[in-house]
Each structure stands twice: as C-alpha cells, then as structure tokens.
N, C-alpha and C. Protein backbone atom coordinates (compact mmCIF):
# COMPACT_ATOMS: atom_id res chain seq x y z
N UNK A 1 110.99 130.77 94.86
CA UNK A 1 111.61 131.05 93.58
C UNK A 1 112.98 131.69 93.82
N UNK A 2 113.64 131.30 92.99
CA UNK A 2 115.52 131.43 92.98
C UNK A 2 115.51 133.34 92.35
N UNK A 3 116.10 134.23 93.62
CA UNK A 3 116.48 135.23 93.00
C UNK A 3 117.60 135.75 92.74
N UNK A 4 118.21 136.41 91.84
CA UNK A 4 119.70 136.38 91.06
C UNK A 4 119.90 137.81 91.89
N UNK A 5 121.22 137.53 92.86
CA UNK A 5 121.79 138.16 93.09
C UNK A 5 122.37 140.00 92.62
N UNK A 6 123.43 139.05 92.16
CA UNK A 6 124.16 140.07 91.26
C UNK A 6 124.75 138.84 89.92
N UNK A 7 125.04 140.14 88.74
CA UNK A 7 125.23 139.40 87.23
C UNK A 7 126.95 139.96 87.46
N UNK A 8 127.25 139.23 87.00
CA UNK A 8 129.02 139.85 86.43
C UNK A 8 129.47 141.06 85.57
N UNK A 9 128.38 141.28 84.76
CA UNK A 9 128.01 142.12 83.88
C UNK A 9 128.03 143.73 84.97
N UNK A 10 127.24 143.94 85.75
CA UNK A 10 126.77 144.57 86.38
C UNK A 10 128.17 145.21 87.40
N UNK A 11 129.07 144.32 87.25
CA UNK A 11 130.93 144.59 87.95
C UNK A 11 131.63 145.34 87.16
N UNK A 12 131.46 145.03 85.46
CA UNK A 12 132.25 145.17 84.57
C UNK A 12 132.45 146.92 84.38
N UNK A 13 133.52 147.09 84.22
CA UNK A 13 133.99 148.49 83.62
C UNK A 13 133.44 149.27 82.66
N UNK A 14 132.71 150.39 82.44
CA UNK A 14 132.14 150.56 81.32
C UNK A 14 132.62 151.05 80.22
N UNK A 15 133.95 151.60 80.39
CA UNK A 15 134.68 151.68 79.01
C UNK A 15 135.58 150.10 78.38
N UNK A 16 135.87 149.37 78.94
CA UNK A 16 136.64 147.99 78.37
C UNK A 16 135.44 146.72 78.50
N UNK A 17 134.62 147.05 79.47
CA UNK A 17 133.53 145.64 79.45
C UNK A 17 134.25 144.86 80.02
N UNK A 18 134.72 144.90 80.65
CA UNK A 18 135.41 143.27 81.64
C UNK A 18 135.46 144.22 82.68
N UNK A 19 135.42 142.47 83.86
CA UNK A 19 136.09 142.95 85.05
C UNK A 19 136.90 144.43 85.55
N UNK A 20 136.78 145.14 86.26
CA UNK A 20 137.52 146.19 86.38
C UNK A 20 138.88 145.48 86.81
N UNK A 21 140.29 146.27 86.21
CA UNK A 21 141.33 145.82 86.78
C UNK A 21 142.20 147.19 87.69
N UNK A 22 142.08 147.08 88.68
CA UNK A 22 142.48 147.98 89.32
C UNK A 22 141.66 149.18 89.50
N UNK A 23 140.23 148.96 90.62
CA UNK A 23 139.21 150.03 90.00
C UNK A 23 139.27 151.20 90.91
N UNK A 24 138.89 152.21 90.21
CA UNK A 24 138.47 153.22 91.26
C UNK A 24 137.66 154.19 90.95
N UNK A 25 136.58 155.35 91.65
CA UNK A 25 135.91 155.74 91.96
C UNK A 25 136.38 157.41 91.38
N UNK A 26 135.46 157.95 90.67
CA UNK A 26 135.68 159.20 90.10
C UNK A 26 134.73 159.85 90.76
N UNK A 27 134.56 161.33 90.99
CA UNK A 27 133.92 161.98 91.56
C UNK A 27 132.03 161.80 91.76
N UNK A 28 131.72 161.43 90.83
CA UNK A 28 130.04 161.56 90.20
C UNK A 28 129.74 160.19 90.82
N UNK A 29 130.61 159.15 91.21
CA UNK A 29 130.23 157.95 92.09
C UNK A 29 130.42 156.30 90.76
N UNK A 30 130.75 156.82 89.67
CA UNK A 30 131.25 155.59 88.73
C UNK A 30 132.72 155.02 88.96
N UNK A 31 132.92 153.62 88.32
CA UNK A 31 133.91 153.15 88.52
C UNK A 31 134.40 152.77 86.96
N UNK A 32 135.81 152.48 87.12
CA UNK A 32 136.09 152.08 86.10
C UNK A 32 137.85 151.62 86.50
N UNK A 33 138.34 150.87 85.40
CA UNK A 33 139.56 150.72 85.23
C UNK A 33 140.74 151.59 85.62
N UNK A 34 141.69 151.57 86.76
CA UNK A 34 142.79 152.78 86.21
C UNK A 34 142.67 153.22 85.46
N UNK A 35 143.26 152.31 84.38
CA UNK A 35 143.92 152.36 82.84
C UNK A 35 142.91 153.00 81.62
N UNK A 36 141.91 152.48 82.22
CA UNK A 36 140.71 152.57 80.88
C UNK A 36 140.03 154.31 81.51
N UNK A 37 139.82 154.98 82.37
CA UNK A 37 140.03 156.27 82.56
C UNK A 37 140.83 157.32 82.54
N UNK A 38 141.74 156.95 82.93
CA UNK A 38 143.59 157.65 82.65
C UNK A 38 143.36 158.17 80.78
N UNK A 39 143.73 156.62 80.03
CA UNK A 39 143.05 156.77 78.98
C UNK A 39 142.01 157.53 78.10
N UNK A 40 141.02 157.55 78.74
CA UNK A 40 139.90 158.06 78.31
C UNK A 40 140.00 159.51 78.56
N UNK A 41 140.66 160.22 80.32
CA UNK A 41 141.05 161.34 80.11
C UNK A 41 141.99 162.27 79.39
N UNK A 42 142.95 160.69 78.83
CA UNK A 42 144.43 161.93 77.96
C UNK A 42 143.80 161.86 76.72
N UNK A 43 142.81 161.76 75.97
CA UNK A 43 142.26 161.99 74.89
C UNK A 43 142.39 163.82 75.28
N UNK A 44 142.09 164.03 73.57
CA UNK A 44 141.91 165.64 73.89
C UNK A 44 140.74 165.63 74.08
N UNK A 45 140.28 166.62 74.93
CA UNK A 45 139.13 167.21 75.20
C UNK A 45 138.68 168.67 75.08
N UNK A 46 138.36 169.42 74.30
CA UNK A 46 138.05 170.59 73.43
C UNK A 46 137.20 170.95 74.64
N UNK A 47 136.93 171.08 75.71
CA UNK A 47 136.02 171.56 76.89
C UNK A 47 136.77 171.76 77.46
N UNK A 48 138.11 171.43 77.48
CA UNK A 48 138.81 171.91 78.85
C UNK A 48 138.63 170.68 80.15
N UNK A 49 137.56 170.11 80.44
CA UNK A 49 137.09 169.40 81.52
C UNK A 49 137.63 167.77 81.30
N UNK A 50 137.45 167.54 82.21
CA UNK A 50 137.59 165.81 82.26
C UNK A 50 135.70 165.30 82.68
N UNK A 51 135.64 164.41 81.95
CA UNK A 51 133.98 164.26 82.14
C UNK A 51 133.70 162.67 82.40
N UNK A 52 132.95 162.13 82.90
CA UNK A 52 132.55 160.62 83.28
C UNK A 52 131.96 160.21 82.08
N UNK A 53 132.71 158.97 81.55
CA UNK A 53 132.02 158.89 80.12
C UNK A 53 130.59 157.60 80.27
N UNK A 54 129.91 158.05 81.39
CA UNK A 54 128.66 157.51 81.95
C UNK A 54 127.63 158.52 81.83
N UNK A 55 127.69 159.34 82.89
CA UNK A 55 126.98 160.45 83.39
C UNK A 55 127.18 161.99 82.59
N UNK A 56 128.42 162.29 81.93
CA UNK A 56 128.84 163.32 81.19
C UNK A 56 129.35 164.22 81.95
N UNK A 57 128.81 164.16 83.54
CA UNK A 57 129.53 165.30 84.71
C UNK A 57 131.02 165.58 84.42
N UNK A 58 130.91 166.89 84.35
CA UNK A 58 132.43 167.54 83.87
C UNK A 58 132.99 167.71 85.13
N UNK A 59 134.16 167.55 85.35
CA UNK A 59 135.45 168.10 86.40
C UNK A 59 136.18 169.18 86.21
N UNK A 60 136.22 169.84 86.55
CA UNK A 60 137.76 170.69 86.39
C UNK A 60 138.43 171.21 87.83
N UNK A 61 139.79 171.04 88.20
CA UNK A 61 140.75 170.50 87.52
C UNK A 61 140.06 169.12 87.68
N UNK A 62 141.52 167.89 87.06
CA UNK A 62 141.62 166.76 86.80
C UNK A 62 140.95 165.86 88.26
N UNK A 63 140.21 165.39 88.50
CA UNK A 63 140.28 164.99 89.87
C UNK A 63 141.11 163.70 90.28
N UNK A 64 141.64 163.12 91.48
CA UNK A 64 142.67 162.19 91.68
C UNK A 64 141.43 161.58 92.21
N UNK A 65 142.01 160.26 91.91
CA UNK A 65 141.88 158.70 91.22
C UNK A 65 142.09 158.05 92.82
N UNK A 66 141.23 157.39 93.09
CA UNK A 66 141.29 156.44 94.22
C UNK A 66 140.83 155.17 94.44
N UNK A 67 141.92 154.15 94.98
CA UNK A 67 140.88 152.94 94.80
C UNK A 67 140.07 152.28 95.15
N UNK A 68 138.96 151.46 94.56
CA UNK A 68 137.75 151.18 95.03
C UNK A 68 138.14 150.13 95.89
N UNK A 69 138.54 149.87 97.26
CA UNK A 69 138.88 148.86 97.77
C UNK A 69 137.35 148.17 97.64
N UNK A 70 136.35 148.57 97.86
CA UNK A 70 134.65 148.07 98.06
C UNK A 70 134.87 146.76 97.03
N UNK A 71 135.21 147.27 95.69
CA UNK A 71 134.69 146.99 94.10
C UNK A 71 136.01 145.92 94.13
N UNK A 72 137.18 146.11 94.09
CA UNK A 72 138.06 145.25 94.15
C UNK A 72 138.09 143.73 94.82
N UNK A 73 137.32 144.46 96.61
CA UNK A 73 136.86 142.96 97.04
C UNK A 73 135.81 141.84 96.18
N UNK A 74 135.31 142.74 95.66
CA UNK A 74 133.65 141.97 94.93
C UNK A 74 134.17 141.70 93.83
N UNK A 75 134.98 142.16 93.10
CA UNK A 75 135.51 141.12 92.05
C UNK A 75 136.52 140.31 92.32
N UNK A 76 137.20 140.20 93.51
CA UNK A 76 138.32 139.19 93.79
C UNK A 76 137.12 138.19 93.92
N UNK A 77 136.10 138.21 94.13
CA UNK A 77 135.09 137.58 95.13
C UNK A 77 134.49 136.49 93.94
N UNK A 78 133.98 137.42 92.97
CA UNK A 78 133.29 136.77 91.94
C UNK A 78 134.19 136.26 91.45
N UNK A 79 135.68 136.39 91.12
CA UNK A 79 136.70 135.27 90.40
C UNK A 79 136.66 134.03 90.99
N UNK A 80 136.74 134.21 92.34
CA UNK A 80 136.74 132.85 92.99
C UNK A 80 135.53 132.21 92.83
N UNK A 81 134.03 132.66 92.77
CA UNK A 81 133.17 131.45 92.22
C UNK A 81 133.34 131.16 90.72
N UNK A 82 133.63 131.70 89.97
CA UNK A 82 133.98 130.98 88.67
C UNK A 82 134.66 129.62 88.09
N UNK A 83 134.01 128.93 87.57
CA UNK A 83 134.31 127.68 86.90
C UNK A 83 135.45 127.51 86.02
N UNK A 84 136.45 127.64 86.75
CA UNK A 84 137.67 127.26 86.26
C UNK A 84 138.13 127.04 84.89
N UNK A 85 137.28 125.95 84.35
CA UNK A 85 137.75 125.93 83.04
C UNK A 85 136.52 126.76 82.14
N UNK A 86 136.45 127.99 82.91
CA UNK A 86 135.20 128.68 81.75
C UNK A 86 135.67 130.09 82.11
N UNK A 87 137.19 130.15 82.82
CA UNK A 87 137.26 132.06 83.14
C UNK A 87 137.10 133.05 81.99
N UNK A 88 137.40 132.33 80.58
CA UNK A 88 137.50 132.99 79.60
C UNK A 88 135.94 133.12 79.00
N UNK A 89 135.22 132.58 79.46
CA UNK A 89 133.88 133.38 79.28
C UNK A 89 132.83 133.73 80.39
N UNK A 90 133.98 134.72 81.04
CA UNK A 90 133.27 134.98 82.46
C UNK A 90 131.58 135.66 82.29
N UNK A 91 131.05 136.53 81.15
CA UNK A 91 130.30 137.00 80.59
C UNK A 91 128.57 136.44 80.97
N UNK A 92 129.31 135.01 80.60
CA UNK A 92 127.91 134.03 80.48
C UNK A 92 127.51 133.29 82.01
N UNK A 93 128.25 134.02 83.25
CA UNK A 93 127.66 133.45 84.65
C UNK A 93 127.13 134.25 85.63
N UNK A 94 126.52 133.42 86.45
CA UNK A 94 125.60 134.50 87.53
C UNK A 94 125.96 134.03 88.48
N UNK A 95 126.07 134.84 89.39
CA UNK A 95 126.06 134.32 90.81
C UNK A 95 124.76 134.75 91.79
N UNK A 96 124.33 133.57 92.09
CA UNK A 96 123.16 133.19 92.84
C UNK A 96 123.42 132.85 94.26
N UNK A 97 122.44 133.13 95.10
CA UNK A 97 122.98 132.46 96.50
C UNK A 97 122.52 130.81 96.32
N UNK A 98 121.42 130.38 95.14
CA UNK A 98 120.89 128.95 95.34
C UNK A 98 121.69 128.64 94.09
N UNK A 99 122.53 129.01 93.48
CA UNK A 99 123.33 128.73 92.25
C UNK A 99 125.05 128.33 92.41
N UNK A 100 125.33 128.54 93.62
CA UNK A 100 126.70 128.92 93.81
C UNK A 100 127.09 127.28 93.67
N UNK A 101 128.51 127.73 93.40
CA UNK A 101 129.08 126.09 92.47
C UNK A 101 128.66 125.40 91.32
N UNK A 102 127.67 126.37 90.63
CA UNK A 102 126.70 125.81 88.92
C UNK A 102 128.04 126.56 88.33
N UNK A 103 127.84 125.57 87.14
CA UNK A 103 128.64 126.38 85.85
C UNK A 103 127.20 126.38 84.96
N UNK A 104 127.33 127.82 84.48
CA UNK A 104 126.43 127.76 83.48
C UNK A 104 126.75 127.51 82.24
N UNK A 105 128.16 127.13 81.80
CA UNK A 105 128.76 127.14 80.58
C UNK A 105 128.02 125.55 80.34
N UNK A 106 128.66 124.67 81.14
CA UNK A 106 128.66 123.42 81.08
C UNK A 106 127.35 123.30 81.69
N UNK A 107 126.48 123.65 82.26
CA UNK A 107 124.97 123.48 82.50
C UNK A 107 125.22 121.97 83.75
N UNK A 108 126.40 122.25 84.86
CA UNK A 108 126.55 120.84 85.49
C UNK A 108 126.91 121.87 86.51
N UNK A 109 126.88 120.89 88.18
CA UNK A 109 127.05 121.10 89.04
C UNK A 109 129.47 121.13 89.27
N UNK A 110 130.02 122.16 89.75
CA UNK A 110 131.44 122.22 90.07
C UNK A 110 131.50 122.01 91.19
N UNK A 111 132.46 121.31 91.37
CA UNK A 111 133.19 121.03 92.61
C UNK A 111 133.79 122.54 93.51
N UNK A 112 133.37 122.20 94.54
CA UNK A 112 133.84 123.24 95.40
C UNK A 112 135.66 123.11 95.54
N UNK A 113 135.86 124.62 95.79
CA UNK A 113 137.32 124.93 95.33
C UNK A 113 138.48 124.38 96.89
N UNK A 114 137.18 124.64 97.73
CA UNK A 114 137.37 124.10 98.97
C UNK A 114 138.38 122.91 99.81
C-alpha cells in the first residue's frame, strides 16, 4: 500500500498559508515567512513580548530571524515536482514516492521535467 510522504500543506507558512517565501526559524522551533513574521511582530503588542503566533511562547528582547536553509531546500524541492500548468493550485497535490510525476489536478500521469 502507497504511503504519502509529505502534503504541501504541511510546508506552508502558518500565518499566509502558502509556501513559505523566504523562511526562517524563530526561537520555539516554527517557521514562517520573513515578511509574514516581521509583520506579525510590528503589530502592537500590549505584553511587551514578541510571541510565536503557533505556540504563544513569548520572547523578549526581539529575537533575530534566520534562514531556514533546511525548509527553503524542501520547498525549492516540492516546486519542482509540481505540474506546471496547475502551480496556481499548489494546495490540491501530494507528493508521494509511488506518485511522483501524477498531477492530481488533471487525475493523469506528467511528463518528467527531465
């Protein structure tokens, strides 16, 4: 029986829901977007703290931002199995080790990029 890897879902950023773009690693071990944390920290925050809007773990001071080279490879990774004419609903695919080259949009076998 065919077991599912990893989902795309499971990559995605948890404050924007897509792909992380430019990710990196906050103290408590979550990832997220530059942009979409930067963000999320210049909100005011009436605590004083900067907090993981996952886990709730507070920081103080601000902690610096580093990037997930790990997380970056694995989504350069998963772009490249994606079905070309379906990037815009990256949402709806899996990557399988007995699946690789399926589009699930189109429910048909893709040509390798190869």
């Amino acid at each position: 029986m065919s077991s599912k890897l990893w989902t795309e879902e499971q990559f995605n950023c948890p404050v924007c829901l897509d792909l992380p773009n430019d990710p990196v690693t906050i103290p408590c071990g979550h990832s997220y977007c530059m942009g979409c944390i930067k963000d999320y920290w210049s909100k005011d925050n009436p605590k004083g703290g900067y907090s993981c809007p996952q886990c709730r773990k507070t920081f103080s001071p601000k902690p610096s931002l580093s990037r997930n080279t790990m997380l970056a490879e694995a989504v350069e990774q998963l772009l490249v199995l994606l079905c070309d004419a379906h990037t815009h609903a990256r949402t709806h695919t899996a990557v399988s080790h007995e699946m690789d080259g399926y589009c699930f949009l189109a429910e048909s076998a893709v040509r390798d990029a190869d």
